[in-house]
N, C-alpha and C. Protein backbone atom coordinates (compact mmCIF):
# COMPACT_ATOMS: atom_id res chain seq x y z
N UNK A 1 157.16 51.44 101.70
CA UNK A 1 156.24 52.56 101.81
C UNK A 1 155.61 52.55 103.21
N UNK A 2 155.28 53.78 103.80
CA UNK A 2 155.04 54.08 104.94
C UNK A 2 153.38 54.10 104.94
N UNK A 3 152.45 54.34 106.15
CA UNK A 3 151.00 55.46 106.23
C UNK A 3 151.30 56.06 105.28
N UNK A 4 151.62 56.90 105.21
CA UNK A 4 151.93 57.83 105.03
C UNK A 4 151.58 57.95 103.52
N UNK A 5 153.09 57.37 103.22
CA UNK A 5 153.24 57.62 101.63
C UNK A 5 151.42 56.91 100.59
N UNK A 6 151.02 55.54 101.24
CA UNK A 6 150.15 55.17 101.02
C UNK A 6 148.83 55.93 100.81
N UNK A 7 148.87 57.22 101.70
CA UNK A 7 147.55 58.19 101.62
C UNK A 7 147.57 59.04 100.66
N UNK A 8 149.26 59.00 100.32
CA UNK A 8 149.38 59.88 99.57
C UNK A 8 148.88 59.13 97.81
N UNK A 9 149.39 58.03 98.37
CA UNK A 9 149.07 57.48 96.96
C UNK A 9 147.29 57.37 96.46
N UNK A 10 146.90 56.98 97.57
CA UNK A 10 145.50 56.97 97.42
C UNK A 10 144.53 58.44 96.97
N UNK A 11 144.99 59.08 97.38
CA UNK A 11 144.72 60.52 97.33
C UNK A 11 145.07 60.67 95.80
N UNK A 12 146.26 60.51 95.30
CA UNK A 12 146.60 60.79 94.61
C UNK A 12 145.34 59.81 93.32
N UNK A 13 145.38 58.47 93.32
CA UNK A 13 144.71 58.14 92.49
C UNK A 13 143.16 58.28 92.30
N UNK A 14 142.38 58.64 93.97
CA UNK A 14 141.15 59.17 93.82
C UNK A 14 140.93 60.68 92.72
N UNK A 15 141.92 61.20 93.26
CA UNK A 15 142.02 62.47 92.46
C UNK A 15 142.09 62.51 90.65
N UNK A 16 142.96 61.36 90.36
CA UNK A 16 142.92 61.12 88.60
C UNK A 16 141.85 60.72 88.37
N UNK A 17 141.37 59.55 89.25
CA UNK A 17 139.75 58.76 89.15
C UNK A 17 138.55 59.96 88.85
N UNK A 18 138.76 60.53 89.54
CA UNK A 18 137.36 62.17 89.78
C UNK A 18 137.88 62.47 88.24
N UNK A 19 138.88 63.00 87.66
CA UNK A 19 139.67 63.44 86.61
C UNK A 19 138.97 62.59 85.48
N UNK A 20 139.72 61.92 85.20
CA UNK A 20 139.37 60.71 84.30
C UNK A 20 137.50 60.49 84.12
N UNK A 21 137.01 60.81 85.33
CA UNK A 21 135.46 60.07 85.04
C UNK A 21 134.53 61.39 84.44
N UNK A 22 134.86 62.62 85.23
CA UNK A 22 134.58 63.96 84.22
C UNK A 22 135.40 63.85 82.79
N UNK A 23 135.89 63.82 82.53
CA UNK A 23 136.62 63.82 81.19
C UNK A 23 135.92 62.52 80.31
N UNK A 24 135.53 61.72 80.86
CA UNK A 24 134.71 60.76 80.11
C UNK A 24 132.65 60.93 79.84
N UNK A 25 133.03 61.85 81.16
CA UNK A 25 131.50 62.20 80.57
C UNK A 25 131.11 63.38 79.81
N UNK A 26 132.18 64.76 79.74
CA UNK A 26 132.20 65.36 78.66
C UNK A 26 132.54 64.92 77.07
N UNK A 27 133.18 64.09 77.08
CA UNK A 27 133.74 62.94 76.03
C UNK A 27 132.42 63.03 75.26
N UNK A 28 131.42 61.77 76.48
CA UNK A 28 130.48 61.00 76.08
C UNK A 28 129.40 62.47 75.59
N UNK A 29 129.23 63.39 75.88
CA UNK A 29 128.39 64.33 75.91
C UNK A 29 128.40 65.28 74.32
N UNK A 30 130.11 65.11 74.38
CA UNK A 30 129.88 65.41 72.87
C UNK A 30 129.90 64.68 71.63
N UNK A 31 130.18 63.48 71.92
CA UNK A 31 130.00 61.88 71.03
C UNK A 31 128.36 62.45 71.02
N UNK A 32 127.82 62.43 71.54
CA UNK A 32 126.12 62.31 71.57
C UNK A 32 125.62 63.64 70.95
N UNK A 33 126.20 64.76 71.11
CA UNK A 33 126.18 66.06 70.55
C UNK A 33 126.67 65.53 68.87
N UNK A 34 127.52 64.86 68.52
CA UNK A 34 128.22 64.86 67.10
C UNK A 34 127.41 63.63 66.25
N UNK A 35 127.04 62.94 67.35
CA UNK A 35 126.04 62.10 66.76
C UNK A 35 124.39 62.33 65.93
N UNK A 36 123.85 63.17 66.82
CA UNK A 36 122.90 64.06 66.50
C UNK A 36 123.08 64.40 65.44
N UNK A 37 124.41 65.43 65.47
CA UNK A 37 124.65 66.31 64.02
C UNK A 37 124.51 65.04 63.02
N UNK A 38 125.37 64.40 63.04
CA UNK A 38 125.28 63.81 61.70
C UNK A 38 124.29 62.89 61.30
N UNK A 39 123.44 62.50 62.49
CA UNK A 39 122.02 62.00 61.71
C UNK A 39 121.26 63.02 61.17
N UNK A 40 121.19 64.38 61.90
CA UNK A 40 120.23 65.53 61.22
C UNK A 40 120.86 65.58 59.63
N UNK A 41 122.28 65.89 59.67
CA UNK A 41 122.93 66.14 57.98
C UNK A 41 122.65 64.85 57.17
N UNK A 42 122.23 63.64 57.33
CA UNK A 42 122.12 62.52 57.03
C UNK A 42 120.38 62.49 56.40
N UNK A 43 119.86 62.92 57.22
CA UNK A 43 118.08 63.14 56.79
C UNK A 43 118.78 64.49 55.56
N UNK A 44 119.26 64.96 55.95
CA UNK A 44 119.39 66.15 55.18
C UNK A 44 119.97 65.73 53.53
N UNK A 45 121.01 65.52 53.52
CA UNK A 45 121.58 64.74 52.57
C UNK A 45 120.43 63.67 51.50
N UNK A 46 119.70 62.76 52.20
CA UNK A 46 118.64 62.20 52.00
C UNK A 46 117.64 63.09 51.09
N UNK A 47 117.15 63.79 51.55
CA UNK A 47 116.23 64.92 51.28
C UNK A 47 116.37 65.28 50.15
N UNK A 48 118.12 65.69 50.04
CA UNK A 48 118.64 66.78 48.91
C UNK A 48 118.66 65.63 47.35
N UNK A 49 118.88 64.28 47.76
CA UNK A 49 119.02 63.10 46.66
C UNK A 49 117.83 63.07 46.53
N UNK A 50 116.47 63.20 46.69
CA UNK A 50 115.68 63.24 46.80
C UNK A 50 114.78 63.87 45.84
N UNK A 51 114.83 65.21 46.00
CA UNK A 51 114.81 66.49 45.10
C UNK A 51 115.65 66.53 44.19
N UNK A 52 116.74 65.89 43.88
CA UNK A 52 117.54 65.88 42.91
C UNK A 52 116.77 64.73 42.15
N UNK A 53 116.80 63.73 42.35
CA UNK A 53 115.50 62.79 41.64
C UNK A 53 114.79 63.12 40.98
N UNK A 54 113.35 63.84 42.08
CA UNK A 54 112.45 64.56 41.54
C UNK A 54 112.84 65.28 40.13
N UNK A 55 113.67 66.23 40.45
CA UNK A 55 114.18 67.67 39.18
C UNK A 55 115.11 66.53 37.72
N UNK A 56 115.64 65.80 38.20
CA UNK A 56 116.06 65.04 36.85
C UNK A 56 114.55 64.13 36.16
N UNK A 57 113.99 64.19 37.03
CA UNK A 57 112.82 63.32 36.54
C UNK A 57 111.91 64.31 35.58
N UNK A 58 111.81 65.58 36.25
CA UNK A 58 110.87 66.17 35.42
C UNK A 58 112.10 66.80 34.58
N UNK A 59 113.08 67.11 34.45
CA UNK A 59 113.72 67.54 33.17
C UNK A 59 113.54 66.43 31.87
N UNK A 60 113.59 65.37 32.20
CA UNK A 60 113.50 64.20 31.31
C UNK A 60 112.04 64.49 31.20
N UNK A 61 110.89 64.82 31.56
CA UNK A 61 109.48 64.98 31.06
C UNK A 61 109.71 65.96 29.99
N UNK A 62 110.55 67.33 30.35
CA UNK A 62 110.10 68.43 29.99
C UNK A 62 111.14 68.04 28.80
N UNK A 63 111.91 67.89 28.57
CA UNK A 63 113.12 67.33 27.25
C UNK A 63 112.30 66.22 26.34
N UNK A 64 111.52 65.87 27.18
CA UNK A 64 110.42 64.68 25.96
C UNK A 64 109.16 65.43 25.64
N UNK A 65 108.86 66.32 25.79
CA UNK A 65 107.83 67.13 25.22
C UNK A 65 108.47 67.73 24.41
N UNK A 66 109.88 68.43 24.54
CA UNK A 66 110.42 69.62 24.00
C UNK A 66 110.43 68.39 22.07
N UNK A 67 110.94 67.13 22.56
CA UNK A 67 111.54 66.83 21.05
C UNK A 67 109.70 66.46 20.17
N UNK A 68 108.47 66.50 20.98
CA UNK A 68 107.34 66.06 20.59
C UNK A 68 106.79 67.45 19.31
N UNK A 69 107.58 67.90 20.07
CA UNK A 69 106.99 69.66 19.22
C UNK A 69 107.62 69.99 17.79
């Protein structure tokens, strides 16, 4: 290999490097975007077991009054 070809090579791999390091920080940008989501749906989810608790709890109140009558 010549100058030559060498600049070319260098050139060439600065250029994938620039490539490669944007492509890793949009990557990382939406890893962190998808991450978010699924802790918000996660509180959410939480929430919904939650209220489902609650409502079986008071059906079992309201089904033990119903047989008192």
């Amino acid at each position: 290999m010549n100058e030559q070809d060498y600049q070319y090579l260098i050139s060439s791999y600065q250029k994938k490097s620039v490539d490669i390091f944007t492509q890793n920080i949009a990557l990382e940008a939406k890893n962190n975007q998808l991450l978010s989501l699924v802790e918000a749906l996660t509180i959410k989810v939480n929430e919904q077991r939650e209220e489902i608790e609650k409502l079986k709890k008071q059906k079992k109140i309201v089904k033990a009054e119903d047989n008192f009558s």
